[in-house]
N, C-alpha and C. Protein backbone atom coordinates (compact mmCIF):
# COMPACT_ATOMS: atom_id res chain seq x y z
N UNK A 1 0.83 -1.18 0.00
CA UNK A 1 0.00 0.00 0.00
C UNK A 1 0.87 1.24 0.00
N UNK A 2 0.52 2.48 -0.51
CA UNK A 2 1.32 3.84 -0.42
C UNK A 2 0.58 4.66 -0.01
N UNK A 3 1.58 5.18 1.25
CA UNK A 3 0.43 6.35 1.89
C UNK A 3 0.93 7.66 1.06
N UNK A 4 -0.50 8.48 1.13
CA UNK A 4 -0.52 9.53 0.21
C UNK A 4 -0.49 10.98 0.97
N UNK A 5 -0.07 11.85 0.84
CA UNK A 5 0.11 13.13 1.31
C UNK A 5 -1.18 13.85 1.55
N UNK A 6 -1.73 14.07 0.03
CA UNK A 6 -2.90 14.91 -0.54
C UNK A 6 -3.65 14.14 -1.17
N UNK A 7 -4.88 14.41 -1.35
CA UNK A 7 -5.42 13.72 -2.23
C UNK A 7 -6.34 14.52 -3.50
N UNK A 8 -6.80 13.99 -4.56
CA UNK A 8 -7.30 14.83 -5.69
C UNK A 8 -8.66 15.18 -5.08
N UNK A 9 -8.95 16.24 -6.22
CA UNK A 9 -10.38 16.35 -5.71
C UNK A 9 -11.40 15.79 -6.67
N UNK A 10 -11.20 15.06 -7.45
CA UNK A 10 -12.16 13.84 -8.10
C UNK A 10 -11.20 12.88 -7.82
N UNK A 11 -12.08 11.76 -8.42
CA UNK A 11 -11.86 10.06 -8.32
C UNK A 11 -12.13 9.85 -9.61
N UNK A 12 -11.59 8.66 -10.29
CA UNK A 12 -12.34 7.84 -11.20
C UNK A 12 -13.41 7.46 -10.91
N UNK A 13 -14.42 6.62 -11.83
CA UNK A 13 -15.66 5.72 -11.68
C UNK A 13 -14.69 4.58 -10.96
N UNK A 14 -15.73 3.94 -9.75
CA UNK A 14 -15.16 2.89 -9.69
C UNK A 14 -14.24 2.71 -8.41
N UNK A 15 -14.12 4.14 -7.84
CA UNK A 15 -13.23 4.22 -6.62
C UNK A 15 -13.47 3.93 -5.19
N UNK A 16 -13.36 3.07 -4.59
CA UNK A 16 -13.55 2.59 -3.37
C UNK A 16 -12.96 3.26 -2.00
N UNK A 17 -13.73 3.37 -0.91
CA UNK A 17 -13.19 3.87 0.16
C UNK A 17 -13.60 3.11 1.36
N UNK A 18 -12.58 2.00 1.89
CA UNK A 18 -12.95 1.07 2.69
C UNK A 18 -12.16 1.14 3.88
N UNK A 19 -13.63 0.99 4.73
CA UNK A 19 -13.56 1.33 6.13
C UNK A 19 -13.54 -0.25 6.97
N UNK A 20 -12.08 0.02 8.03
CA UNK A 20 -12.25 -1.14 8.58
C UNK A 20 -11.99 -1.39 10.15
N UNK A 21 -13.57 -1.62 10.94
CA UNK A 21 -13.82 -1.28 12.19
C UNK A 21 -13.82 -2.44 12.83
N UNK A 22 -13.84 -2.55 14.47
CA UNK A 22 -14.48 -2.57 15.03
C UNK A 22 -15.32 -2.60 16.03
N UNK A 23 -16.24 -3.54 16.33
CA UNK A 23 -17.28 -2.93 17.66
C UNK A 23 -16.54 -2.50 18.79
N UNK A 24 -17.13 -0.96 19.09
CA UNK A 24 -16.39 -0.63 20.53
C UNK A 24 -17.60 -0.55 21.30
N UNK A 25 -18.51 0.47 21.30
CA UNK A 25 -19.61 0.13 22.82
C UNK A 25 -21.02 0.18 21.62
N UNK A 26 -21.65 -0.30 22.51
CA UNK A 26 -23.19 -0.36 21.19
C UNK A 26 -23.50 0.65 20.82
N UNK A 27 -23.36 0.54 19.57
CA UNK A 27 -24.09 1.21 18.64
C UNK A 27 -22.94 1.72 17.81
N UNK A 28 -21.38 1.84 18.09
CA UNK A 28 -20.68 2.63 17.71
C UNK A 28 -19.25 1.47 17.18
N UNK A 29 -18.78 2.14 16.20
CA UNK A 29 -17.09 1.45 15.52
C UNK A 29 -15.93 1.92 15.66
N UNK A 30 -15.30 1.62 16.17
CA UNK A 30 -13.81 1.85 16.54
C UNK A 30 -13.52 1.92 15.00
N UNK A 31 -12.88 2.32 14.25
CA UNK A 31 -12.10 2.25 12.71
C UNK A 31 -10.85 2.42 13.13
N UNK A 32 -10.52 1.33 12.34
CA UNK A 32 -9.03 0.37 13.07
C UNK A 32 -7.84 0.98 11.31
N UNK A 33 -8.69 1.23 10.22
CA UNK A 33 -8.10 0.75 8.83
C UNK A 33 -8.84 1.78 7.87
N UNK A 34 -8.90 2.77 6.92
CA UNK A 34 -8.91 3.51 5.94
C UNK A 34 -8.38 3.12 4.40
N UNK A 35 -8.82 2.96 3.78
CA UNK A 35 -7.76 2.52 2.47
C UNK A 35 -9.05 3.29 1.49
N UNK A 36 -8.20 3.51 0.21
CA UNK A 36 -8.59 4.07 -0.85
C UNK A 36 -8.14 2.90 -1.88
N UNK A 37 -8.88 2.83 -2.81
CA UNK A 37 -8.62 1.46 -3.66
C UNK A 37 -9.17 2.04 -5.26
N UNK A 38 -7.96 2.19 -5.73
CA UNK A 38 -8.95 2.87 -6.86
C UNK A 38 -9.23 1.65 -8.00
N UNK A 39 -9.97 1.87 -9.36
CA UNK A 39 -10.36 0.75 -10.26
C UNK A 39 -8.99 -0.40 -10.87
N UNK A 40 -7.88 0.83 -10.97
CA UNK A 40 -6.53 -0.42 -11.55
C UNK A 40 -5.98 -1.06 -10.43
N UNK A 41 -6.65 -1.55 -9.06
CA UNK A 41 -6.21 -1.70 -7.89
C UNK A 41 -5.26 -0.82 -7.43
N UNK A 42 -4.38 -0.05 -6.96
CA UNK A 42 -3.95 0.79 -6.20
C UNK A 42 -4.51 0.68 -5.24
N UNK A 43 -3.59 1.02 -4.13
CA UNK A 43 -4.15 1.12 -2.59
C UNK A 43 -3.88 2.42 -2.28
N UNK A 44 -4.34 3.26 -1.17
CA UNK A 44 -3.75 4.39 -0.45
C UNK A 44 -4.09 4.09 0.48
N UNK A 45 -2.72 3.78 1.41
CA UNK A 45 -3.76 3.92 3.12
C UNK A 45 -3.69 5.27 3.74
N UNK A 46 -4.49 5.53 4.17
CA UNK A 46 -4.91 6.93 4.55
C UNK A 46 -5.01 6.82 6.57
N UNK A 47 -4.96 5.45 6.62
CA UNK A 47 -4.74 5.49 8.40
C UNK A 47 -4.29 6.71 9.35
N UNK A 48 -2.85 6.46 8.35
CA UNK A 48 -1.86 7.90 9.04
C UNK A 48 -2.04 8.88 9.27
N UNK A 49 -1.56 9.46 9.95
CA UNK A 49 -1.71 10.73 10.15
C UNK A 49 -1.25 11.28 8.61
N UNK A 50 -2.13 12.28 8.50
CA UNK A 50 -1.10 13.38 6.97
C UNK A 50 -0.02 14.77 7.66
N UNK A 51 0.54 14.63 6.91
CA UNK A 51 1.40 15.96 7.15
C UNK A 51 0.42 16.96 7.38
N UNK A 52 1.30 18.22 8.17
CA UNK A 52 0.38 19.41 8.01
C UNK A 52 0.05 20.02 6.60
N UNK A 53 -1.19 20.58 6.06
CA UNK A 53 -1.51 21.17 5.02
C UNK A 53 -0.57 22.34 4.67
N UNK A 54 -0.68 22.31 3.09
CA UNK A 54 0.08 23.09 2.39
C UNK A 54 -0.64 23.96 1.76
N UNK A 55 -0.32 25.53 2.13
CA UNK A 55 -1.07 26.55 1.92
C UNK A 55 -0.71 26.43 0.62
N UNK A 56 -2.07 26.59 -0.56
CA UNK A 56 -1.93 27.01 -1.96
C UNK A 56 -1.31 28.46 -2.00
N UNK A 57 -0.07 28.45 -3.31
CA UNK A 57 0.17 30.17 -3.43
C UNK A 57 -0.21 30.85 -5.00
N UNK A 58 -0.44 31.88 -4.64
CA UNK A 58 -0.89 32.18 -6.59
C UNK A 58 -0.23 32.08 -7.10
N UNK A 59 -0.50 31.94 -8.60
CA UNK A 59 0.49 31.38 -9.62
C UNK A 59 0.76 32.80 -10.20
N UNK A 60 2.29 32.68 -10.17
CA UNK A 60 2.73 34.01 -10.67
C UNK A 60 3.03 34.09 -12.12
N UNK A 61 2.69 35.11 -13.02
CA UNK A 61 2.49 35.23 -14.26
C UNK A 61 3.74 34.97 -14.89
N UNK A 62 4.14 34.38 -16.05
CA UNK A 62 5.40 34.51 -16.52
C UNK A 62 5.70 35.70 -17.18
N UNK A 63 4.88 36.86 -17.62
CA UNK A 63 5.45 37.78 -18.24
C UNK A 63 4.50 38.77 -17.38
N UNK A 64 5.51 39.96 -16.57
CA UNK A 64 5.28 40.74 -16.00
C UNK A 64 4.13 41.91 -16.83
N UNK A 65 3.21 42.30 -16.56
CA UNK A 65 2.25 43.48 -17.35
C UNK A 65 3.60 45.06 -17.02
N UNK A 66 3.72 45.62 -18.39
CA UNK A 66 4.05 47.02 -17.85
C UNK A 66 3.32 48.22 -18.70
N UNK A 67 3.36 48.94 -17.76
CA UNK A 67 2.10 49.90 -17.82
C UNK A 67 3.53 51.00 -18.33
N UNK A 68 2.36 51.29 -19.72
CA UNK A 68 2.89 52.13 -20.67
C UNK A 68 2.82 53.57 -20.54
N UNK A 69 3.71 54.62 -20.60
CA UNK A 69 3.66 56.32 -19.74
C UNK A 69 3.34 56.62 -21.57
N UNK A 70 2.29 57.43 -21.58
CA UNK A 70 1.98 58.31 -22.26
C UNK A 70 2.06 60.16 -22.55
């Protein structure tokens, strides 16, 4: 299995997210196991803890605008 950092924000058709518990007091599940399983089998276990989040930064333009003096 490979644990994953981030994850996308779609899935393929077909993508599984399996939860694996169990019984702690009635009515309720301990979840012992997380995995992501996508359609070409791949695993992600997602158990782990993730790193702390990574602030998005804007994407800086490749060609600077310059403002033309008239």
């Amino acid at each position: 299995m490979t644990a994953i950092g981030r994850l996308p924000r779609r899935f393929p058709v077909g993508t599984r997210y399996v939860l694996e518990g169990l019984p702690a007091e009635p009515g309720q599940v301990r979840v012992i196991s997380r995995v992501l399983v996508l359609p070409n089998g791949q695993q992600f276990d997602l158990t782990q803890p993730s790193p702390e989040p990574v602030t998005r930064r804007r994407a800086r333009r490749s060609t600077a605008r310059r403002r033309s003096k008239r």
